[in-house]
PDB file of N, CA and C in Angstrom:
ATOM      1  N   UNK A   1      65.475  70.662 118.108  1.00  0.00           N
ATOM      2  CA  UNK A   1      66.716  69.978 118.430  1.00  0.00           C
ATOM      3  C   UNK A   1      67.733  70.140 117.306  1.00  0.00           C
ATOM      4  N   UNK A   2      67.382  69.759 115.668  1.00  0.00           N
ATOM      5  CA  UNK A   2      68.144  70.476 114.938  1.00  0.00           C
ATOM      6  C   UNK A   2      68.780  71.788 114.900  1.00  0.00           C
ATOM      7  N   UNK A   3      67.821  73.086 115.346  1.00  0.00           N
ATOM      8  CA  UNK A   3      68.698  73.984 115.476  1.00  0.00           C
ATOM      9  C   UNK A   3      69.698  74.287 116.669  1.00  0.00           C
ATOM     10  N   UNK A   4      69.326  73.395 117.538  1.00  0.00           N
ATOM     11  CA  UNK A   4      70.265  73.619 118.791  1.00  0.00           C
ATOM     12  C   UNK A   4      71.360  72.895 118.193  1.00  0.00           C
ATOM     13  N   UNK A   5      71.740  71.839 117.437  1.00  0.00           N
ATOM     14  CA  UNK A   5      72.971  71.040 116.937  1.00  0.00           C
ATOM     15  C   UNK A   5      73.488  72.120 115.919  1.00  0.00           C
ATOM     16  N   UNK A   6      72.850  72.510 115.404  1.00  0.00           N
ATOM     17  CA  UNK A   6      73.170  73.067 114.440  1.00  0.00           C
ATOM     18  C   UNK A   6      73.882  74.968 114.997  1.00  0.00           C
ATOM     19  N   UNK A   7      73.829  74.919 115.385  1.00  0.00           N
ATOM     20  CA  UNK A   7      73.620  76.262 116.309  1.00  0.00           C
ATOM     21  C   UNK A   7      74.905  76.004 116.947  1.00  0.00           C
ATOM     22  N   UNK A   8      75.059  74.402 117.791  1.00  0.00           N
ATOM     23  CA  UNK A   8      76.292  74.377 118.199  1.00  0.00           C
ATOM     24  C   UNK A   8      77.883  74.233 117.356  1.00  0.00           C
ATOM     25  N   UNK A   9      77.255  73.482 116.118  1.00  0.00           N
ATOM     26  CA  UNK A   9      78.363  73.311 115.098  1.00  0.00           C
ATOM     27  C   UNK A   9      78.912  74.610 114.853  1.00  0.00           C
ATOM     28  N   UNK A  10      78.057  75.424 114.034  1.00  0.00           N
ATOM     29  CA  UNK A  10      78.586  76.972 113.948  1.00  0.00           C
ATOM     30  C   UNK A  10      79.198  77.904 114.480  1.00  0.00           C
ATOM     31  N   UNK A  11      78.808  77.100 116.079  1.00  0.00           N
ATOM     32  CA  UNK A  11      79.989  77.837 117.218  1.00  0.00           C
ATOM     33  C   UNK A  11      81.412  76.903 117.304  1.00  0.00           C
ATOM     34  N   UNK A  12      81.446  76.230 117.091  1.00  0.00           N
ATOM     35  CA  UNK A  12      82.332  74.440 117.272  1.00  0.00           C
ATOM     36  C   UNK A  12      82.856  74.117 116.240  1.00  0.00           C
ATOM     37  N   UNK A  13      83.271  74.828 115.122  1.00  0.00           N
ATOM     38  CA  UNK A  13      83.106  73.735 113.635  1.00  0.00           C
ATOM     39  C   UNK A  13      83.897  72.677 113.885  1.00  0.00           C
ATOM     40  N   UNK A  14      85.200  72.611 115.184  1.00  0.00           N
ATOM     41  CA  UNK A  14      85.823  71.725 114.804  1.00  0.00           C
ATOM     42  C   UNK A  14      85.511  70.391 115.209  1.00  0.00           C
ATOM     43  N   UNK A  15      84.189  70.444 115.928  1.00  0.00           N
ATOM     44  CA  UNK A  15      83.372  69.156 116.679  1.00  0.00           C
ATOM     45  C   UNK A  15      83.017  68.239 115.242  1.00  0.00           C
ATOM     46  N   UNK A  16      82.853  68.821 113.865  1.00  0.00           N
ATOM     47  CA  UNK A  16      82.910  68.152 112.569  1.00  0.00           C
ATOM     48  C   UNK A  16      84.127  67.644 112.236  1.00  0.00           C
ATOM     49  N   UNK A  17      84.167  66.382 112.536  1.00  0.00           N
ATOM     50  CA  UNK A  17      85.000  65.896 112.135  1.00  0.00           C
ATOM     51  C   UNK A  17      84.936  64.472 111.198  1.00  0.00           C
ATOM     52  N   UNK A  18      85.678  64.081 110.402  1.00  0.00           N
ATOM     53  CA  UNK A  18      85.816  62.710 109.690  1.00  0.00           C
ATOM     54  C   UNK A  18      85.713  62.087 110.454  1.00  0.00           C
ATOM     55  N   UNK A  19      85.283  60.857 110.731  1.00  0.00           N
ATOM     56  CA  UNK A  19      85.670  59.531 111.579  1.00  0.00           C
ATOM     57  C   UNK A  19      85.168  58.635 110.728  1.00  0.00           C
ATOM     58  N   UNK A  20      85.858  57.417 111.326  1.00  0.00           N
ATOM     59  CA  UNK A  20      85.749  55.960 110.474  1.00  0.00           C
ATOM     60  C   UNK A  20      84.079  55.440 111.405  1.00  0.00           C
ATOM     61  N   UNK A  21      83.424  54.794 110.383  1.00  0.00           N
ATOM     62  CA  UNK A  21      82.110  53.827 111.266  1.00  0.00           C
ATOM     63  C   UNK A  21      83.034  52.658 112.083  1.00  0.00           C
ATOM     64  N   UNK A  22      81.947  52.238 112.894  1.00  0.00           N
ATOM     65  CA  UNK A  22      81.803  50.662 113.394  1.00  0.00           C
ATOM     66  C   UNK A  22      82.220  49.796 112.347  1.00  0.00           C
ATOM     67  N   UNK A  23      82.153  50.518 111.224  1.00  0.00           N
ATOM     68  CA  UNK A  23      82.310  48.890 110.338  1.00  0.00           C
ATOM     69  C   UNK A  23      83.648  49.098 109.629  1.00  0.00           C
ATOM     70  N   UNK A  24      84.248  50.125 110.072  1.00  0.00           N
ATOM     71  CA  UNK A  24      85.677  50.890 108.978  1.00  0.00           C
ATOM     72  C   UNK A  24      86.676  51.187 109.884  1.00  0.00           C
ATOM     73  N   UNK A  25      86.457  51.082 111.243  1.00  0.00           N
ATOM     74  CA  UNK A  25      86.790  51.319 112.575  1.00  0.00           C
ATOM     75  C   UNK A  25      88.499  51.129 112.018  1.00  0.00           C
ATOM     76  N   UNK A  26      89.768  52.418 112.497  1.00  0.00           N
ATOM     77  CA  UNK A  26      90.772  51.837 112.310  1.00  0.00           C
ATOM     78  C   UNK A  26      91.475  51.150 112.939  1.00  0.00           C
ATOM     79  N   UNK A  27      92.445  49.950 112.061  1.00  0.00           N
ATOM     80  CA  UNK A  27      93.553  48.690 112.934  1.00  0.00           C
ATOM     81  C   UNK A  27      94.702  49.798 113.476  1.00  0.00           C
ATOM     82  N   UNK A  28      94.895  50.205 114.861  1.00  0.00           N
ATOM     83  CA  UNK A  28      95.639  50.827 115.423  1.00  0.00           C
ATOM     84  C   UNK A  28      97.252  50.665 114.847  1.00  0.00           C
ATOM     85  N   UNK A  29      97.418  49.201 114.804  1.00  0.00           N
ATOM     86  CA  UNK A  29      98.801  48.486 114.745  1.00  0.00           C
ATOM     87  C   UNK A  29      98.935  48.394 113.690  1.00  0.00           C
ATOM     88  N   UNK A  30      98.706  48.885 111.971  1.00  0.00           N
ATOM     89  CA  UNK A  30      98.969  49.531 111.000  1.00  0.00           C
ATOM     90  C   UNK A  30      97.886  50.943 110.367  1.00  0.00           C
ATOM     91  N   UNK A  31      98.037  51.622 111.738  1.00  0.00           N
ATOM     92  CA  UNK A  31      97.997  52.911 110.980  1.00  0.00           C
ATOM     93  C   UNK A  31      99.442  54.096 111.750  1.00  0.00           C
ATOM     94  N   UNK A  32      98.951  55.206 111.203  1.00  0.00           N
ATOM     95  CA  UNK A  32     100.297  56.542 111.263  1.00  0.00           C
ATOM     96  C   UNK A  32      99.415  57.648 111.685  1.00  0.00           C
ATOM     97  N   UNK A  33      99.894  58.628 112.388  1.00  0.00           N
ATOM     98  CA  UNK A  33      99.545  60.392 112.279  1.00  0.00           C
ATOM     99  C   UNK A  33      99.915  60.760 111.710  1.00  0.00           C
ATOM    100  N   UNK A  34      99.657  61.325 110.783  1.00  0.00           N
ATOM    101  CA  UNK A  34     100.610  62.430 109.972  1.00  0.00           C
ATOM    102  C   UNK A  34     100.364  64.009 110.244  1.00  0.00           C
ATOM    103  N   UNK A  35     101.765  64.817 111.169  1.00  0.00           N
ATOM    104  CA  UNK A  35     101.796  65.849 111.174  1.00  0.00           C
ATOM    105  C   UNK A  35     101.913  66.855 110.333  1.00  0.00           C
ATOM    106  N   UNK A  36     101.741  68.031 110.459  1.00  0.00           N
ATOM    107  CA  UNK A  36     101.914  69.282 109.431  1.00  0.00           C
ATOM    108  C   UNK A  36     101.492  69.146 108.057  1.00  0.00           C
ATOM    109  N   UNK A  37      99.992  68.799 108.532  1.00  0.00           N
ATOM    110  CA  UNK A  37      99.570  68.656 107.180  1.00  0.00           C
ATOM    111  C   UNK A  37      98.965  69.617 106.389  1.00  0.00           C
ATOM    112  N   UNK A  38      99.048  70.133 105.267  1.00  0.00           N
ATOM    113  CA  UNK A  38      98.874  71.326 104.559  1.00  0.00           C
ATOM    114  C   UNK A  38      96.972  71.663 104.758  1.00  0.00           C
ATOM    115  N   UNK A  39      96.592  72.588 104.796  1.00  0.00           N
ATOM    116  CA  UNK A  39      95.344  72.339 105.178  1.00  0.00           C
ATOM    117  C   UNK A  39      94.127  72.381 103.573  1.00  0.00           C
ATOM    118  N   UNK A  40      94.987  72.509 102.628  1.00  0.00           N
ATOM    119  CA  UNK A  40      94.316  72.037 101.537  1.00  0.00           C
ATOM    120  C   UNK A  40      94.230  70.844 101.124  1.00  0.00           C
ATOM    121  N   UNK A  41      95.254  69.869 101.596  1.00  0.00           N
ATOM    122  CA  UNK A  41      94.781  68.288 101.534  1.00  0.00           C
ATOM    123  C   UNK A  41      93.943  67.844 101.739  1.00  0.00           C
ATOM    124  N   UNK A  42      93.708  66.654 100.604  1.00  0.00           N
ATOM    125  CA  UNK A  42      92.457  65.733 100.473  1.00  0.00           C
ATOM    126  C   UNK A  42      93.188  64.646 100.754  1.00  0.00           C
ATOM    127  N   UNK A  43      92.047  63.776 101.433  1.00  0.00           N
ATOM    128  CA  UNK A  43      92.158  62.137 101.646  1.00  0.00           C
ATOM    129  C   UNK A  43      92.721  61.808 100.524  1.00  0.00           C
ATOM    130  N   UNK A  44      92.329  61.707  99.390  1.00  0.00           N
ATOM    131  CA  UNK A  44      92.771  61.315  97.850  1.00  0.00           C
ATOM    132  C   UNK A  44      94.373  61.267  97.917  1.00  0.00           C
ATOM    133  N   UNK A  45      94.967  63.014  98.086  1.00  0.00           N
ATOM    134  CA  UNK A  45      96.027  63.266  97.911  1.00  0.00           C
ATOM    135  C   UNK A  45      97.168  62.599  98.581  1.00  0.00           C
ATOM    136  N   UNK A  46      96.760  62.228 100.190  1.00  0.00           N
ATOM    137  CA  UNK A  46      97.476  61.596 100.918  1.00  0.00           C
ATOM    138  C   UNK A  46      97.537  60.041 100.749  1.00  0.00           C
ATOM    139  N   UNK A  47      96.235  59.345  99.735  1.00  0.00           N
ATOM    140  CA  UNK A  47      96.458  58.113  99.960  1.00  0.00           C
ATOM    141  C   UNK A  47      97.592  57.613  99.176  1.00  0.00           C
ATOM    142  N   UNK A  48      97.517  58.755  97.388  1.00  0.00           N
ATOM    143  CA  UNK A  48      98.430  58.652  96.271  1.00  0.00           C
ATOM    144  C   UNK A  48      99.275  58.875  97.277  1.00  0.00           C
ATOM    145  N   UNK A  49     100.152  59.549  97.961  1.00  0.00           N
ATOM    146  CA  UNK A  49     101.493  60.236  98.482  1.00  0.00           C
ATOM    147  C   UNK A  49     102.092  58.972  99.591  1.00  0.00           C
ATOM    148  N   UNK A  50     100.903  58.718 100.286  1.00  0.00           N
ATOM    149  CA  UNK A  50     101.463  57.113 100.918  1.00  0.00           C
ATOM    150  C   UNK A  50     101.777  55.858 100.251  1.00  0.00           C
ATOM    151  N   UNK A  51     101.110  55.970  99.492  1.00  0.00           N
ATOM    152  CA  UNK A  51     100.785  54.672  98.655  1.00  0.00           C
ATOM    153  C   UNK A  51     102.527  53.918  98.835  1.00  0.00           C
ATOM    154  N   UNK A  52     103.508  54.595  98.072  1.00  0.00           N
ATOM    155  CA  UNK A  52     104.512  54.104  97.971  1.00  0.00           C
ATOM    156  C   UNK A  52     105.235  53.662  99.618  1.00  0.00           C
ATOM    157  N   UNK A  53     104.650  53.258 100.590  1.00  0.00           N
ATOM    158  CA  UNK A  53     104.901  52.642 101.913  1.00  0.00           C
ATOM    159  C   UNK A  53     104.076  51.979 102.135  1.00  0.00           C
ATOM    160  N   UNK A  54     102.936  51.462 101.188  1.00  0.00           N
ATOM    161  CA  UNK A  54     101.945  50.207 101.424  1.00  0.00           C
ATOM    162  C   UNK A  54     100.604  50.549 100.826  1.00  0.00           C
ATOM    163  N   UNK A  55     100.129  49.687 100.697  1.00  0.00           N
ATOM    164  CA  UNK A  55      98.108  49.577 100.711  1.00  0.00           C
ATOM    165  C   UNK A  55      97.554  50.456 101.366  1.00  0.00           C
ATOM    166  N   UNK A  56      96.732  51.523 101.145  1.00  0.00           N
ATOM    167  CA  UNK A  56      96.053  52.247 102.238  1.00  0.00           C
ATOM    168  C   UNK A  56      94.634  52.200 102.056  1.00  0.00           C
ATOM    169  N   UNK A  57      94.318  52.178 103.670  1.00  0.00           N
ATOM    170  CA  UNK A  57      93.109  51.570 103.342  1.00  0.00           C
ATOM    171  C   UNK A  57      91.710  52.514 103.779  1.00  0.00           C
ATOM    172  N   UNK A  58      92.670  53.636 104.539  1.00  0.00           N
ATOM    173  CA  UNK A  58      91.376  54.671 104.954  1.00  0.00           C
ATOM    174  C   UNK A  58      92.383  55.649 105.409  1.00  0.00           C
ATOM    175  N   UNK A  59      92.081  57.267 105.532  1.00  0.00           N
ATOM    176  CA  UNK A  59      92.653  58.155 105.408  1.00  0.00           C
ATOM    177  C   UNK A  59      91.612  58.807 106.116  1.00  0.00           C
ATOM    178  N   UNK A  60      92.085  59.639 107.457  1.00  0.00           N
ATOM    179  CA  UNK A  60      91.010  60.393 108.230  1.00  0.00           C
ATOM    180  C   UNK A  60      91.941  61.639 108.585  1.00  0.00           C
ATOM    181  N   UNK A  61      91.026  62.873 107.983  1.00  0.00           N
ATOM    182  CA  UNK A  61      91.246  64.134 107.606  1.00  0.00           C
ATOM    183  C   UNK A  61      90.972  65.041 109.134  1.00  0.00           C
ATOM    184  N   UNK A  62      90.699  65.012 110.232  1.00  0.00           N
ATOM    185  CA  UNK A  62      89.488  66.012 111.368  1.00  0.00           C
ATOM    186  C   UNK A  62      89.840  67.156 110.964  1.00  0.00           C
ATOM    187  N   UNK A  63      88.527  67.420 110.581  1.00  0.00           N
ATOM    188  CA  UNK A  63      87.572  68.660 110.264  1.00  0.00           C
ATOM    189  C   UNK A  63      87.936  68.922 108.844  1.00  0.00           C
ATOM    190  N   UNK A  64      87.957  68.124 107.917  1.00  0.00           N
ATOM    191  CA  UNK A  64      88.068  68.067 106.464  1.00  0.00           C
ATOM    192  C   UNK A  64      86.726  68.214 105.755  1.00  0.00           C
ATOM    193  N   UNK A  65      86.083  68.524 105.237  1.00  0.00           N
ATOM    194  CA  UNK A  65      86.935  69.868 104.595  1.00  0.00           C
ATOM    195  C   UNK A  65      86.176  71.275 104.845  1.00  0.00           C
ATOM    196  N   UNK A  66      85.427  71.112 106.094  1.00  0.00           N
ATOM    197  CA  UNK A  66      85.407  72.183 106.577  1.00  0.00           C
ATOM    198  C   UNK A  66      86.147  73.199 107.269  1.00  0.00           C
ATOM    199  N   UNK A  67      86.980  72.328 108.327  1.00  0.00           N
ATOM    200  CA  UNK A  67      88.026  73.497 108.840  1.00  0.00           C
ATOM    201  C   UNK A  67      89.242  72.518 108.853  1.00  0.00           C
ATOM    202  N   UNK A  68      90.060  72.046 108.496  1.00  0.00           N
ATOM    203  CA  UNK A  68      91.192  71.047 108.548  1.00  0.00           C
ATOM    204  C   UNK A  68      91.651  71.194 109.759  1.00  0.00           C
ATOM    205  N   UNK A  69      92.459  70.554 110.830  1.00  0.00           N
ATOM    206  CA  UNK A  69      93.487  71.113 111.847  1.00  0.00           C
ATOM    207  C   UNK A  69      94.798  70.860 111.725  1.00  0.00           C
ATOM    208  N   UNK A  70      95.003  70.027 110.318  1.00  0.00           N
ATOM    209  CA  UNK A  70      96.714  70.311 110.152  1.00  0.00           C
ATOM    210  C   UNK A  70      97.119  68.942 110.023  1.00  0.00           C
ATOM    211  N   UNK A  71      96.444  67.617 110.560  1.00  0.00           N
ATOM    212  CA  UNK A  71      97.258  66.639 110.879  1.00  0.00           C
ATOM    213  C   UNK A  71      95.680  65.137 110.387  1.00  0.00           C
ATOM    214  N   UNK A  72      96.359  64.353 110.262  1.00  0.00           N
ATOM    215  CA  UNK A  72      95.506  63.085 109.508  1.00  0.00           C
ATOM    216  C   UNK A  72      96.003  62.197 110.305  1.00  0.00           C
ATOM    217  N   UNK A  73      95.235  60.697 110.031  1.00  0.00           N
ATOM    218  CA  UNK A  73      95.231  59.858 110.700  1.00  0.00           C
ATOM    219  C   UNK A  73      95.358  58.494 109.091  1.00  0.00           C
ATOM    220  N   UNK A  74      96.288  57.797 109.100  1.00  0.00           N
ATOM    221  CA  UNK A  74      95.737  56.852 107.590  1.00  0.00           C
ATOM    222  C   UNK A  74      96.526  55.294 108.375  1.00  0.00           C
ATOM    223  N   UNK A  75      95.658  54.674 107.668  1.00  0.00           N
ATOM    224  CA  UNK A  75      95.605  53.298 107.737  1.00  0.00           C
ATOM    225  C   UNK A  75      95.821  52.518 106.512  1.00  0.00           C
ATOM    226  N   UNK A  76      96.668  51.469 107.240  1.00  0.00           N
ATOM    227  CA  UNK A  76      97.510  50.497 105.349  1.00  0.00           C
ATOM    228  C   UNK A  76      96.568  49.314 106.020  1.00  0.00           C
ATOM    229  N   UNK A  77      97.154  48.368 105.109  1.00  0.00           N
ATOM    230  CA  UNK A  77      96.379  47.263 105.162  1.00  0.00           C
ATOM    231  C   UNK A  77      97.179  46.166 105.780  1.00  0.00           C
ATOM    232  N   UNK A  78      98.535  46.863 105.949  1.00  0.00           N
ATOM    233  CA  UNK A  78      99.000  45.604 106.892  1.00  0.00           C
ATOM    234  C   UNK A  78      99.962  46.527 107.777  1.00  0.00           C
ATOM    235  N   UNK A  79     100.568  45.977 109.331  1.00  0.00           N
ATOM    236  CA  UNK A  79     101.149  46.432 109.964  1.00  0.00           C
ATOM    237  C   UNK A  79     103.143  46.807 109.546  1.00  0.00           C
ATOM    238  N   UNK A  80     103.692  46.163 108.461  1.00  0.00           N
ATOM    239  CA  UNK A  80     104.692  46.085 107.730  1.00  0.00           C
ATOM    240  C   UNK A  80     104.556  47.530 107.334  1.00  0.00           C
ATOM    241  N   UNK A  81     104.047  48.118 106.954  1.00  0.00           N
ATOM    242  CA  UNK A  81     104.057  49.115 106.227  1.00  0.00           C
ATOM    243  C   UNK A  81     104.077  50.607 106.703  1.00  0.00           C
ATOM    244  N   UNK A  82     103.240  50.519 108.161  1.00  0.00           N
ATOM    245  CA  UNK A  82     103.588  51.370 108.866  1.00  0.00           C
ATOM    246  C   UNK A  82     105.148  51.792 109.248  1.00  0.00           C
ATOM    247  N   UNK A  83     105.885  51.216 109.573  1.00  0.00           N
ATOM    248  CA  UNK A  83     107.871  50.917 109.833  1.00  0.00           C
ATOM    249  C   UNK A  83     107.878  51.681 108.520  1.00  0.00           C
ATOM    250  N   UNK A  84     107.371  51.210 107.434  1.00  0.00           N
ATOM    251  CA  UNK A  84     108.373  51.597 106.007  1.00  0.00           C
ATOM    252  C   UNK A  84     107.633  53.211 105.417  1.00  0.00           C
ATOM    253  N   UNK A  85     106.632  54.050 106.121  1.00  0.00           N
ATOM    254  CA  UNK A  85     106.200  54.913 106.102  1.00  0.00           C
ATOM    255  C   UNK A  85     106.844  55.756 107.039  1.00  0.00           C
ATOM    256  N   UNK A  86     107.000  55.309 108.031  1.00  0.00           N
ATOM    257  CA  UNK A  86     108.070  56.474 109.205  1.00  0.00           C
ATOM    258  C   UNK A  86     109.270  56.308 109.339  1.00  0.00           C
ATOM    259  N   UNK A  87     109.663  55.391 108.443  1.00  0.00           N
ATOM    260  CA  UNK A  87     111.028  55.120 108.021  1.00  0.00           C
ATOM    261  C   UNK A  87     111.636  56.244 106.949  1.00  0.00           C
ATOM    262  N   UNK A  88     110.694  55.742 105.933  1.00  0.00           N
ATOM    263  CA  UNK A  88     110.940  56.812 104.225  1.00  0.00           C
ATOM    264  C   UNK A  88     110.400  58.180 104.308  1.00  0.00           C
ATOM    265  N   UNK A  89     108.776  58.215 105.162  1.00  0.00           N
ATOM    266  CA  UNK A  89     108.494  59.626 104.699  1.00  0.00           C
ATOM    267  C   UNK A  89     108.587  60.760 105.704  1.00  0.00           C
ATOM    268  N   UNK A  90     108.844  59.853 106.985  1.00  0.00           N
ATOM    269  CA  UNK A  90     108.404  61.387 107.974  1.00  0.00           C
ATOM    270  C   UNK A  90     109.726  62.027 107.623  1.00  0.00           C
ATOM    271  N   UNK A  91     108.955  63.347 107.743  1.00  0.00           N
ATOM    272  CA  UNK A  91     110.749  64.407 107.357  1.00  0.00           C
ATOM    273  C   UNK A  91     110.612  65.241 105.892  1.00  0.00           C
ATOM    274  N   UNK A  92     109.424  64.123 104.873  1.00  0.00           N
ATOM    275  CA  UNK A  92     109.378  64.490 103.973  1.00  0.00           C
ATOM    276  C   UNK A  92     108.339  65.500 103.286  1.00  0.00           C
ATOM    277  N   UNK A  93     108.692  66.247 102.115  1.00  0.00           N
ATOM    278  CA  UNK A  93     108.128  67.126 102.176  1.00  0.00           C
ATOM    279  C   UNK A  93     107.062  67.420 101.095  1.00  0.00           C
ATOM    280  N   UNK A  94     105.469  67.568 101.595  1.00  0.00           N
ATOM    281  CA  UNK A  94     104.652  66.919 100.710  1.00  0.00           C
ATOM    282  C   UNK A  94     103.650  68.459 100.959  1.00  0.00           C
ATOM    283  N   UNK A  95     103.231  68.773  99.476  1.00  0.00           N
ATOM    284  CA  UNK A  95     103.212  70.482  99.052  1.00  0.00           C
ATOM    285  C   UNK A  95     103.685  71.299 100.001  1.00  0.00           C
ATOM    286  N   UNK A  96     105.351  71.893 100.216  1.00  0.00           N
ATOM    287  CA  UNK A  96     106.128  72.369 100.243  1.00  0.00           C
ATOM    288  C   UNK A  96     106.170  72.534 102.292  1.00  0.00           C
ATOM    289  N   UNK A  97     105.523  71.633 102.729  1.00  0.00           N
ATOM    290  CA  UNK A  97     105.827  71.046 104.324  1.00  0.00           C
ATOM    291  C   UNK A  97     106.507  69.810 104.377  1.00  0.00           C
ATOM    292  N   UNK A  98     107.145  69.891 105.639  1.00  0.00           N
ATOM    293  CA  UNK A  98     107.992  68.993 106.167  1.00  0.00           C
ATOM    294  C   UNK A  98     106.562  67.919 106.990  1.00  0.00           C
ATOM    295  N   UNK A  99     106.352  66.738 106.647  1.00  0.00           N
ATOM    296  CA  UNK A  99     105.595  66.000 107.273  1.00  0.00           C
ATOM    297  C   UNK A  99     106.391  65.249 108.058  1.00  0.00           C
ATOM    298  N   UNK A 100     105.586  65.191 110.060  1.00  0.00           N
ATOM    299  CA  UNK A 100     105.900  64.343 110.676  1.00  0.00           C
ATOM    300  C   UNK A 100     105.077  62.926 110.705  1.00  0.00           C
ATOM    301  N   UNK A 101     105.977  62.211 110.606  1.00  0.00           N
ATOM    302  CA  UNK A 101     105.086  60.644 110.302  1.00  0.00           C
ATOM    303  C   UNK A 101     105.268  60.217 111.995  1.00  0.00           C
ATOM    304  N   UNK A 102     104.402  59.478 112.206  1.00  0.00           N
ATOM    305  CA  UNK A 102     104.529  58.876 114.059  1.00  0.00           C
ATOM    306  C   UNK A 102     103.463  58.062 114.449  1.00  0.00           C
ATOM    307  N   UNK A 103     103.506  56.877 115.225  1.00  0.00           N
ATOM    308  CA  UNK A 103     102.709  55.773 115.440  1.00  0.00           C
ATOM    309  C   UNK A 103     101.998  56.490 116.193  1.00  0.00           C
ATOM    310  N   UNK A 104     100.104  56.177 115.991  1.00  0.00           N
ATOM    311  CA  UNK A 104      98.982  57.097 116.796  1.00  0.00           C
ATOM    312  C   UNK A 104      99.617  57.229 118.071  1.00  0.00           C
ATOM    313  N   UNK A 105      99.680  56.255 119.015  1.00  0.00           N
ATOM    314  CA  UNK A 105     100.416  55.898 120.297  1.00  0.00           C
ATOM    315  C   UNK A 105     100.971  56.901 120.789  1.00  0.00           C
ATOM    316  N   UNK A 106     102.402  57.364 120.038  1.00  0.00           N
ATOM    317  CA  UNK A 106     103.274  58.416 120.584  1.00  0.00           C
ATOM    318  C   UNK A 106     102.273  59.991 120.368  1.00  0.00           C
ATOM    319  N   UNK A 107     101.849  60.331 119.672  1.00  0.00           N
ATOM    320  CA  UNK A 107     100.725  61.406 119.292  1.00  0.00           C
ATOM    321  C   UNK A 107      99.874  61.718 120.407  1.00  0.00           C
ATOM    322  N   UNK A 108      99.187  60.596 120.835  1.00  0.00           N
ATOM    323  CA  UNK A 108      98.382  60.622 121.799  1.00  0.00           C
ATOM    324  C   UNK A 108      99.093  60.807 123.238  1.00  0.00           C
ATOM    325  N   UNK A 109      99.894  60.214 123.492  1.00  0.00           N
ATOM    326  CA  UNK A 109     100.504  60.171 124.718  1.00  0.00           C
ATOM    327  C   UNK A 109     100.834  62.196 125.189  1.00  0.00           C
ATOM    328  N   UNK A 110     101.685  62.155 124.088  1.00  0.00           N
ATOM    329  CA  UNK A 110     101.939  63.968 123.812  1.00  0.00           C
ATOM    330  C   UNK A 110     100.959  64.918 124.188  1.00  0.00           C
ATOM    331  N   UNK A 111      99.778  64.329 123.761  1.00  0.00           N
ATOM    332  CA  UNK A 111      98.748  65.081 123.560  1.00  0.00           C
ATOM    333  C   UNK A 111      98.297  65.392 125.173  1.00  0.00           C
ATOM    334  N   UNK A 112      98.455  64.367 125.733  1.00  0.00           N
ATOM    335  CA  UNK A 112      97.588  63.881 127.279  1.00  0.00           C
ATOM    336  C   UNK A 112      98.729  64.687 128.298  1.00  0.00           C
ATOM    337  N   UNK A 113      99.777  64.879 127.617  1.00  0.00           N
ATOM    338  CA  UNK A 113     101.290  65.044 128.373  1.00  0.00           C
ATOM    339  C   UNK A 113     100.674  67.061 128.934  1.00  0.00           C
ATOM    340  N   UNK A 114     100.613  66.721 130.744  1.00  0.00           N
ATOM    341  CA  UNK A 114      99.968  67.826 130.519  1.00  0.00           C
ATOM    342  C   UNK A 114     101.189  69.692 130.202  1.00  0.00           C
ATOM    343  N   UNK A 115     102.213  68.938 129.723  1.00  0.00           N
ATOM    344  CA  UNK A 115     103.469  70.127 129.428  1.00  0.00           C
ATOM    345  C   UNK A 115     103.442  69.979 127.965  1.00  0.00           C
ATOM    346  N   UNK A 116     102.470  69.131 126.814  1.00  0.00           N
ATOM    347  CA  UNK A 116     102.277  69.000 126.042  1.00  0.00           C
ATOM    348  C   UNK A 116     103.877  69.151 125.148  1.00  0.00           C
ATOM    349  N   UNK A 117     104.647  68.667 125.139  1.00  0.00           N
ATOM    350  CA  UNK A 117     106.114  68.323 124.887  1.00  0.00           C
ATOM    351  C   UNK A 117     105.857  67.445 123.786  1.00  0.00           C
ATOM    352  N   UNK A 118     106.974  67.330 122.679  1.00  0.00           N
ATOM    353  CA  UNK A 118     107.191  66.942 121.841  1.00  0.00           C
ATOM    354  C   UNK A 118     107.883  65.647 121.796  1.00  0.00           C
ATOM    355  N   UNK A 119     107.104  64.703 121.401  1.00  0.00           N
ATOM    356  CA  UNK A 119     107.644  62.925 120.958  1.00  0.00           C
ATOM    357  C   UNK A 119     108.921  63.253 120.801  1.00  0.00           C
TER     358      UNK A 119
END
């Protein structure tokens, strides 16, 4: 059974992904997506780079740091802070990309949108 999982990852890498546990699970209503994300970013890097729009309290990378796909998921510690993160940073440009900042919500909706169109 290990090598059949294993067998499938190698075909799949991007089925490896970060996720938060049951016990780290993220508060929807203060966290962000962050688009165009450089694919050498670390959790670390993004928490320093948010920091200045609030407390952060978890930072989710999919497929870090095996195969990145470009875009993160981070969570502050209070819902205030989200507003003052897509207020100040989306637009901004963090190792030499333009980051889109956007409430999970609108991300997802896009995603499902089957003309896949832009928020």
């Amino acid at each position: 059974m290990a090598e059949t999982t294993q067998s499938a990852l190698d075909e799949n890498p991007q089925t490896i992904v970060e996720t938060s546990t049951p016990e780290t699970s993220f508060n929807t209503n203060a966290s962000i997506y962050i688009g165009q994300v450089d694919y050498s970013s670390t959790p670390e890097e993004l928490t320093e780079f948010f920091s200045t729009a609030g407390n952060v309290v978890q930072v989710t990378i999919p497929g870090h740091p095996l195969k990145p796909q470009g875009y993160a998921y981070l969570e502050f510690s209070d819902e205030s802070s989200v507003q003052n993160a897509i207020e100040s940073l989306n637009g901004s440009d963090f190792k030499g990309r333009a980051l889109k900042v956007f409430y999970p919500s609108t991300i997802i909706f896009s995603l499902n949108d089957s003309k896949r169109r832009n928020p």
